[in-house]
Protein backbone atom coordinates (compact mmCIF):
# COMPACT_ATOMS: atom_id res chain seq x y z
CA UNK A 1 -15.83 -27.16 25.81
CA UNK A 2 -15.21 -23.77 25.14
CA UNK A 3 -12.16 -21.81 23.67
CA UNK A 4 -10.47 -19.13 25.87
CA UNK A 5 -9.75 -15.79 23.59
CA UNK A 6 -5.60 -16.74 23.48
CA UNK A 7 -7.15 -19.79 22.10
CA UNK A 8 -9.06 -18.25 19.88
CA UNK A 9 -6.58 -15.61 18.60
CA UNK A 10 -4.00 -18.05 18.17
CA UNK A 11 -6.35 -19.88 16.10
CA UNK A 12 -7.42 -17.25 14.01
CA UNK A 13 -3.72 -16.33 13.20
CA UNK A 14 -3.38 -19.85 12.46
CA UNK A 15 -6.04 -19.24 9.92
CA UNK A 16 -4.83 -16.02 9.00
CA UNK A 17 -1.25 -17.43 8.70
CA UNK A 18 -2.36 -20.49 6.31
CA UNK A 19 -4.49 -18.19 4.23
CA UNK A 20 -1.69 -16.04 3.39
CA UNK A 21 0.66 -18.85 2.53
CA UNK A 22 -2.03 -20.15 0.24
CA UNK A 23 -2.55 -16.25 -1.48
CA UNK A 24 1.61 -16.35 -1.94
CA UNK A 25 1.31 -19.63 -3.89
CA UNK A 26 -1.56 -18.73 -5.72
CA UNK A 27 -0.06 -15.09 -6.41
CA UNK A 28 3.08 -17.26 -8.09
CA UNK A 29 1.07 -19.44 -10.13
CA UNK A 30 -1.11 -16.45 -11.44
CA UNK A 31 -0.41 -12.99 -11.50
CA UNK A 32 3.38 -13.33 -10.58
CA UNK A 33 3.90 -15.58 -13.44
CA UNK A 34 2.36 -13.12 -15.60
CA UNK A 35 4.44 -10.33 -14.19
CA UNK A 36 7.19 -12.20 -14.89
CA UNK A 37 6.65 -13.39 -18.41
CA UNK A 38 5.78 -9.89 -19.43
CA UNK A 39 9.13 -8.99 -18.17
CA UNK A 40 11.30 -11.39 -19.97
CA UNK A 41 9.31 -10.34 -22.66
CA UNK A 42 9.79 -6.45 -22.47
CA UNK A 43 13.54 -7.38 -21.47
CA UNK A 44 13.70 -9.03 -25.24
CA UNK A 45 11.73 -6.66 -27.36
CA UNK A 46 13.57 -3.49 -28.84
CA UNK A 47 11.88 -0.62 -30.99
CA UNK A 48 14.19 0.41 -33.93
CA UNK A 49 13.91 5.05 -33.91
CA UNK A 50 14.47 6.30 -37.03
CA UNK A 51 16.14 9.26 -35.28
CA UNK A 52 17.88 7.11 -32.26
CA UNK A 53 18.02 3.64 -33.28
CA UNK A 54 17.45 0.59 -31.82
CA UNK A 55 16.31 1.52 -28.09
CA UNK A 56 15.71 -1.44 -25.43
CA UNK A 57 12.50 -1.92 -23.63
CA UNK A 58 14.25 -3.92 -20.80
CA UNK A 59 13.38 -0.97 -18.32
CA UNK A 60 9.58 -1.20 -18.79
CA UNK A 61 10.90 -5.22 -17.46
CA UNK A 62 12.21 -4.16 -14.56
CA UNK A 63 9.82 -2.13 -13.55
CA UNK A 64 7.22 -5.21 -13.52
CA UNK A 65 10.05 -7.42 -11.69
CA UNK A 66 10.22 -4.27 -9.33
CA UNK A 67 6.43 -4.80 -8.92
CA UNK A 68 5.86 -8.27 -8.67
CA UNK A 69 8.93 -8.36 -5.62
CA UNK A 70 7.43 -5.77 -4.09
CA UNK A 71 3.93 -7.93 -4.09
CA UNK A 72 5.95 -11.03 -3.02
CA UNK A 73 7.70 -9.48 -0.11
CA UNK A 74 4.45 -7.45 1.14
CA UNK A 75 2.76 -10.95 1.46
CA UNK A 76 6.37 -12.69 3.04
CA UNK A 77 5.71 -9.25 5.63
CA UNK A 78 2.03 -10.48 6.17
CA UNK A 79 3.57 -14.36 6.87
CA UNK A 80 5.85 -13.09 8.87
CA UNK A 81 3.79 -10.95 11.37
CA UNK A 82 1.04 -13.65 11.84
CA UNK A 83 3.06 -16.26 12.41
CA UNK A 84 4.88 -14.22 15.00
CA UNK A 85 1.71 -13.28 16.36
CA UNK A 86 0.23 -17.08 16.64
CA UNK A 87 3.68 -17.77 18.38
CA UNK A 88 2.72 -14.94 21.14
CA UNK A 89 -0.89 -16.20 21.14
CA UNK A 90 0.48 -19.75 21.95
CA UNK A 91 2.53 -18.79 24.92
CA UNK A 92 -0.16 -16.77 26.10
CA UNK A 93 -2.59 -19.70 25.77
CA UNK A 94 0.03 -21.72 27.54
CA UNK A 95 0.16 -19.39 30.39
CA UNK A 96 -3.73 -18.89 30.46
């Protein structure tokens, strides 16, 4: 039995759909948790100036939280649009 192509494009957004939710989870486990302990980490460390004092490193922390969201909600996008697009795959492969 052969697959029509709304079949087939709802099934490789399926695909697409499950890969991406498995790249978010990885991305967490991995390289957002490293993101994220090097920001606690900058957010902690100070460097004492001779000629200013003590100065905070906590920007240099957000900057990586700023980074590692932005990562996060580029892949959430990518869930987003290919779930939405198996959803209009599937009611054109109920219509077919």
């Amino acid at each position: 039995m052969a697959l029509a192509a709304p079949e087939l494009l709802a099934l490789a957004s399926l695909a697409a759909c499950m890969f991406l939710i498995a790249l978010y989870y990885s991305y967490g486990y991995t390289m957002g948790a490293l993101l994220q302990a090097l920001a606690a980490m900058f957010r902690r460390l100070s460097i004492n100036l001779w000629f200013v004092g003590n100065v905070g490193l906590g920007f240099i922390g957000d900057a990586l939280d700023d980074v590692d969201h932005t990562i996060r909600n580029a892949i959430g996008a990518g869930i987003t649009a290919t779930q939405s697009g198996w959803h209009s795959a599937m009611s054109a492969a109920s219509r077919w």
